[in-house]
C-alpha atoms as a PDB file:
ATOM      1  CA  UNK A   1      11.824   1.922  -4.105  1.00  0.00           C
ATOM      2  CA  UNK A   2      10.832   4.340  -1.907  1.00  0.00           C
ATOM      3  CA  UNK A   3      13.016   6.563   0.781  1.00  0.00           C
ATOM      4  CA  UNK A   4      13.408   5.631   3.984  1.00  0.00           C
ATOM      5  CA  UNK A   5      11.179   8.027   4.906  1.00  0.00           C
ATOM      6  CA  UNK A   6       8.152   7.293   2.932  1.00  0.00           C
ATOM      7  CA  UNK A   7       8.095   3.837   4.549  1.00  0.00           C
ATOM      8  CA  UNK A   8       6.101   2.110   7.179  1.00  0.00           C
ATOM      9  CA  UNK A   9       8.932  -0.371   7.956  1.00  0.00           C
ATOM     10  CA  UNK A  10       8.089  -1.154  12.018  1.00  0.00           C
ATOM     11  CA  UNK A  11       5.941  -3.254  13.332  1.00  0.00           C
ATOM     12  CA  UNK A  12       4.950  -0.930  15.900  1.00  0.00           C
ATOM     13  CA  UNK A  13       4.038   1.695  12.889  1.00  0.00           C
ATOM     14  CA  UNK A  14       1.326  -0.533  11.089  1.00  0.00           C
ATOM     15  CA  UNK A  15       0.017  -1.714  14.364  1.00  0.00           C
ATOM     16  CA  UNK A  16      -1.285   2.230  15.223  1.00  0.00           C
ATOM     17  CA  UNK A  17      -2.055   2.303  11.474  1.00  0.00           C
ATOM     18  CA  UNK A  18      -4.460  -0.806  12.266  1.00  0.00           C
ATOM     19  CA  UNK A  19      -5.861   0.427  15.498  1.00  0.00           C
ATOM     20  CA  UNK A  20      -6.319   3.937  14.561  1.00  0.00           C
ATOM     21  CA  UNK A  21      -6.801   4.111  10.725  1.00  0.00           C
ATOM     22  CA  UNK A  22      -9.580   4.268   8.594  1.00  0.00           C
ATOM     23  CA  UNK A  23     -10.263   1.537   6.197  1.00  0.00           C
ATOM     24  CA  UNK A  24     -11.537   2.063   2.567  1.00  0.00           C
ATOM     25  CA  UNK A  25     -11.659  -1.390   0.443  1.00  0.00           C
ATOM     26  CA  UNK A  26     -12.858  -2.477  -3.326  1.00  0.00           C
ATOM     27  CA  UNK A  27     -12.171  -5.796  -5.172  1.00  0.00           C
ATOM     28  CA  UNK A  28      -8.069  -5.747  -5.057  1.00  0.00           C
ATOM     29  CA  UNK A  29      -7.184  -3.458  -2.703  1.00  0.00           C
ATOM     30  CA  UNK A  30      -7.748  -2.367   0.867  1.00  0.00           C
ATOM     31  CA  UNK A  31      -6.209   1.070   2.782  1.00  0.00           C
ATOM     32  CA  UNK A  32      -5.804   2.028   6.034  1.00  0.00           C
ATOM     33  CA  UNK A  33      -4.952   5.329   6.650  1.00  0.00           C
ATOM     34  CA  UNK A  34      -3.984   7.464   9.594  1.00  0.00           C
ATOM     35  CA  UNK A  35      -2.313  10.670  10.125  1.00  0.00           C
ATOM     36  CA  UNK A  36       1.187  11.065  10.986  1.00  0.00           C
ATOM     37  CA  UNK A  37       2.319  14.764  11.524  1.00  0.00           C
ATOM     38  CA  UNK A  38       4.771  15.161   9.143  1.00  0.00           C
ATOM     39  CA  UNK A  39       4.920  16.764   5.828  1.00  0.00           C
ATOM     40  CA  UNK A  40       5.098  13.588   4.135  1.00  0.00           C
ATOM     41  CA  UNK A  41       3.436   9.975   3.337  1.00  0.00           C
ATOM     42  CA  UNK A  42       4.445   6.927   4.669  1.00  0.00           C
ATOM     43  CA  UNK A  43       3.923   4.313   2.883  1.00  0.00           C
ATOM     44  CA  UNK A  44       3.462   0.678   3.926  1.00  0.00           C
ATOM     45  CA  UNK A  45       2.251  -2.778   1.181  1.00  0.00           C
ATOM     46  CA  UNK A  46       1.159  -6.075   2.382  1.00  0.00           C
ATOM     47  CA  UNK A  47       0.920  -8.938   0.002  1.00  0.00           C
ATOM     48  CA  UNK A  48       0.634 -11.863   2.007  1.00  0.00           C
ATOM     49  CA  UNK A  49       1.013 -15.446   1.019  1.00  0.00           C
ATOM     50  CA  UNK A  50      -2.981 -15.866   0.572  1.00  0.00           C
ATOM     51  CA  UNK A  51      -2.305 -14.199  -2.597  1.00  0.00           C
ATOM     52  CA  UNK A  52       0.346 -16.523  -3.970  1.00  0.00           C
ATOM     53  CA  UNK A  53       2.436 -18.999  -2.697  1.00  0.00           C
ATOM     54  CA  UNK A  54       5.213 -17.476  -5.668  1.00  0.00           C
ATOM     55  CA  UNK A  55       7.226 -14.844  -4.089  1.00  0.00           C
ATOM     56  CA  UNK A  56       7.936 -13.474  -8.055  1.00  0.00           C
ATOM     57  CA  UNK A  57       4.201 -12.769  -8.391  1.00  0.00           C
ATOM     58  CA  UNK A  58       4.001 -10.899  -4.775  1.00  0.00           C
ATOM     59  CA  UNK A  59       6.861  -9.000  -5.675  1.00  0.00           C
ATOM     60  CA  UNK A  60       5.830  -8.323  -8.862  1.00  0.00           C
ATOM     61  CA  UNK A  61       2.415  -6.808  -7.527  1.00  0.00           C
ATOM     62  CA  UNK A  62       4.494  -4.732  -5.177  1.00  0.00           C
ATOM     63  CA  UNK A  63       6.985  -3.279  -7.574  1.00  0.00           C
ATOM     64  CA  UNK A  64       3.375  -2.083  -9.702  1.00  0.00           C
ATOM     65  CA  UNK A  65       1.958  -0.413  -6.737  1.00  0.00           C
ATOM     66  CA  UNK A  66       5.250   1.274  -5.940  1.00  0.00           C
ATOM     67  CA  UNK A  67       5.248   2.707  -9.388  1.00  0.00           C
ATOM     68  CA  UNK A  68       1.729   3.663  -9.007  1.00  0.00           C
ATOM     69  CA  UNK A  69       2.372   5.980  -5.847  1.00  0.00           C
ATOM     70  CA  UNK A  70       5.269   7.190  -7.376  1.00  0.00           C
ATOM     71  CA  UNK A  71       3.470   8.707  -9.854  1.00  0.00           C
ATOM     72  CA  UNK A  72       0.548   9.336  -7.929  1.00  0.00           C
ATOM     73  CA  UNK A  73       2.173  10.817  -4.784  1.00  0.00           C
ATOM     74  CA  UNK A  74       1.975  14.500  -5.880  1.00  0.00           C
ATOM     75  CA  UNK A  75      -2.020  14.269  -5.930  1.00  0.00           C
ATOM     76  CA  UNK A  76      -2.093  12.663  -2.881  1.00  0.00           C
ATOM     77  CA  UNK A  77      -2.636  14.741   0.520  1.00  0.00           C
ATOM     78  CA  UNK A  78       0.504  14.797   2.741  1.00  0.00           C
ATOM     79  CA  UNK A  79       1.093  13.545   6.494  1.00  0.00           C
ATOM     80  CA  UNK A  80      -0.508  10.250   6.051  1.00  0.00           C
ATOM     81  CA  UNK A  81       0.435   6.658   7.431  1.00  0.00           C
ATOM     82  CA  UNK A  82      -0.719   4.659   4.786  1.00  0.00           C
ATOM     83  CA  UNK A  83      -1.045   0.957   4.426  1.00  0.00           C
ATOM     84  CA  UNK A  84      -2.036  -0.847   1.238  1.00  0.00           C
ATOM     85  CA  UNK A  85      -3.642  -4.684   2.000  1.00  0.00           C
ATOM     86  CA  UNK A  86      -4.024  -6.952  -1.484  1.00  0.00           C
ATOM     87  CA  UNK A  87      -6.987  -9.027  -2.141  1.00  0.00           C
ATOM     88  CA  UNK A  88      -7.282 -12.484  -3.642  1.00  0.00           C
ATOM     89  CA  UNK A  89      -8.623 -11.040  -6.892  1.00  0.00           C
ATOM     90  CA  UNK A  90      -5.208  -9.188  -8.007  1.00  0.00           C
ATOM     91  CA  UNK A  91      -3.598 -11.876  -9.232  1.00  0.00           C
ATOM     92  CA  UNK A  92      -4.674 -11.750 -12.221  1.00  0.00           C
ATOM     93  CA  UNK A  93      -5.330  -8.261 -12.675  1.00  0.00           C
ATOM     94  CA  UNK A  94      -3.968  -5.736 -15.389  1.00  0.00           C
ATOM     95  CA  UNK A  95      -1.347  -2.709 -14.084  1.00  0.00           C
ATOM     96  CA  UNK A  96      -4.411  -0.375 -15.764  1.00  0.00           C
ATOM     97  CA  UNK A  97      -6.855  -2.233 -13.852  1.00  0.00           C
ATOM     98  CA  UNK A  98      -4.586  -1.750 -10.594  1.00  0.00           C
ATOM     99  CA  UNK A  99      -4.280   1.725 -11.074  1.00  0.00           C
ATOM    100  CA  UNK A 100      -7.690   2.359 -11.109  1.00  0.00           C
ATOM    101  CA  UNK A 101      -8.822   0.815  -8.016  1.00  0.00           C
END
């Protein structure tokens, strides 16, 4: 899990990520991305019921990218709004696979 403050957690935060952000998509994922001002990411992932109607296999997808932008996050360039939309086609996906895209 991350700290409160390397979370998109409003509604009001991933509408201006939305509106303002740039978008950047493959097969099973999708980010938006916007800057923030601050000195650190916030992070924000949507897995909506399109992708399951099982709320073990959404969580289970989220708990994998978590871990993947935990160990990620020190490559990544700071003072970002970032959301993270799944696609259809990471159900079935490996965590290698996921870390990839």
């Amino acid at each position: 899990m991350f700290k409160q403050d390397n979370r998109l957690t409003k509604n009001k935060e991933f509408d201006q990520v939305f509106k303002i952000g740039r978008a950047s998509y493959n097969q099973l994922l999708g980010l938006k991305a916007t800057k923030n001002g601050l000195d650190c990411n916030k992070f924000g992932i949507i897995v909506s019921n399109k992708i399951s109607k099982k709320a073990v296999v959404r969580n289970k997808i989220k708990r994998q990218i978590r871990e993947i932008l935990k160990q990620e996050d020190l490559v990544l360039k700071q003072g970002f709004d970032i959301a993270i939309i799944t696609l259809p086609a990471i159900v079935g996906s490996e965590f290698l696979e996921l870390r990839k895209a």
